[in-house]
Protein backbone atom coordinates (compact mmCIF):
# COMPACT_ATOMS: atom_id res chain seq x y z
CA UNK A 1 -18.28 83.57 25.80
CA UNK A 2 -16.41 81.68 28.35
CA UNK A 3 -13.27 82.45 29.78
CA UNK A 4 -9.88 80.32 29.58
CA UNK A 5 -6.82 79.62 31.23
CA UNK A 6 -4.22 79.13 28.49
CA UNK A 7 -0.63 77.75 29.70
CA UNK A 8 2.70 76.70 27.61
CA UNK A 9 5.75 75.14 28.24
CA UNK A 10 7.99 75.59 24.60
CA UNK A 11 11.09 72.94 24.84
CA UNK A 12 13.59 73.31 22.62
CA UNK A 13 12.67 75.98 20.21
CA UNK A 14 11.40 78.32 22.35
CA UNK A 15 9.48 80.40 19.42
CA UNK A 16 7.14 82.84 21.63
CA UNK A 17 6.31 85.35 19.46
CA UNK A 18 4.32 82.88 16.75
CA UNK A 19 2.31 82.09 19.95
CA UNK A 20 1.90 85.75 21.63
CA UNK A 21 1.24 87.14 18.13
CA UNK A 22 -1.81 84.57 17.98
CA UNK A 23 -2.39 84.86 21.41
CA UNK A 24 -2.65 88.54 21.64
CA UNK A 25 -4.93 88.51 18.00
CA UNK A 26 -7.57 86.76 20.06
CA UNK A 27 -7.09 89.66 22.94
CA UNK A 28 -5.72 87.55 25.45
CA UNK A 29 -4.31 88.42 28.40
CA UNK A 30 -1.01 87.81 29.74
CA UNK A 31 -1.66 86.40 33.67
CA UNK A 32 1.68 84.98 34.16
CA UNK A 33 4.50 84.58 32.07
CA UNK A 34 3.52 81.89 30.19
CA UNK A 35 -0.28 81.69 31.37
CA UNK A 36 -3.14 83.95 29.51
CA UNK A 37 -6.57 84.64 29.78
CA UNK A 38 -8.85 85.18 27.26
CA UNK A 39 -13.00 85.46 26.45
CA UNK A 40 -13.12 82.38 23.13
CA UNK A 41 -15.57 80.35 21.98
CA UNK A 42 -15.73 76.54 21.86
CA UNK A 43 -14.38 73.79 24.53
CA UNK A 44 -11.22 73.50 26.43
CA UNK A 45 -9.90 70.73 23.87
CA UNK A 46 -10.87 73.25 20.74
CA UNK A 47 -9.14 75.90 22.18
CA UNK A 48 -5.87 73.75 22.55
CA UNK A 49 -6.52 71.98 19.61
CA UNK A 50 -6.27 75.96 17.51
CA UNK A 51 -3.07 76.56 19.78
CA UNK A 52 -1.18 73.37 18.47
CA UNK A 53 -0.94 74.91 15.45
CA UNK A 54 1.37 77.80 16.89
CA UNK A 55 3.89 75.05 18.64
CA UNK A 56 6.21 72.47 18.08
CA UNK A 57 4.96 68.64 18.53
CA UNK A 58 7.32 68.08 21.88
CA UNK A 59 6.05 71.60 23.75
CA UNK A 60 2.64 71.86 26.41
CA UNK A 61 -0.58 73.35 26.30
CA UNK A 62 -2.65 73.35 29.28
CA UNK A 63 -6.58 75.04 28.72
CA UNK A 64 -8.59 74.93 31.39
CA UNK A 65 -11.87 76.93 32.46
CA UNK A 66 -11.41 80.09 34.26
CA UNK A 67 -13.90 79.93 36.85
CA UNK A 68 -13.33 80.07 40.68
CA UNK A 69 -9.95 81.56 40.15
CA UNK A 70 -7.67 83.60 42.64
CA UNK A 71 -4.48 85.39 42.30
CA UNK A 72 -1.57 87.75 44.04
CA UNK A 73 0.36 89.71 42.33
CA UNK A 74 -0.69 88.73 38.73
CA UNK A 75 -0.18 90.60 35.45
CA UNK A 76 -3.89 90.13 34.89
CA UNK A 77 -7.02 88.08 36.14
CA UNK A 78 -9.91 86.95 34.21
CA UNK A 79 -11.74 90.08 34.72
CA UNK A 80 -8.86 92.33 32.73
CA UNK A 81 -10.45 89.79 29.99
């Protein structure tokens, strides 16, 4: 299963825990705090496409592959996943 980068920015109704309680259903985990990892299946755009559904039309999504990553001081990496 490949491995994902999932980041947010909410706007004005910052409603997290819609999103963490989806997030954390699909055993993601948190790298920053508002950037997960997780092990799905499917593309970038299906995975973002699935996390519309937990946000409001004006907030961000950015998915992107977790490969050739590197961190300092993160809650988690990729391998955590």
């Amino acid at each position: 299963m490949p491995k994902y980068i999932v980041s947010y920015d909410l706007i004005k109704n910052k409603d997290y825990p819609k999103l963490w309680v989806e997030l954390e259903r699909l055993s993601a985990k948190r790298v920053l705090l508002s950037m997960w990892c997780m092990d799905v299946t499917g593309t970038a755009a299906e995975v973002r496409d699935h996390f519309k559904t937990f946000v409001d039309s004006d907030d961000r999504i950015f998915v992107v592959p977790a490969e050739g990553w590197a961190s300092w001081k993160a809650l988690a990496t990729p391998n955590d996943v």
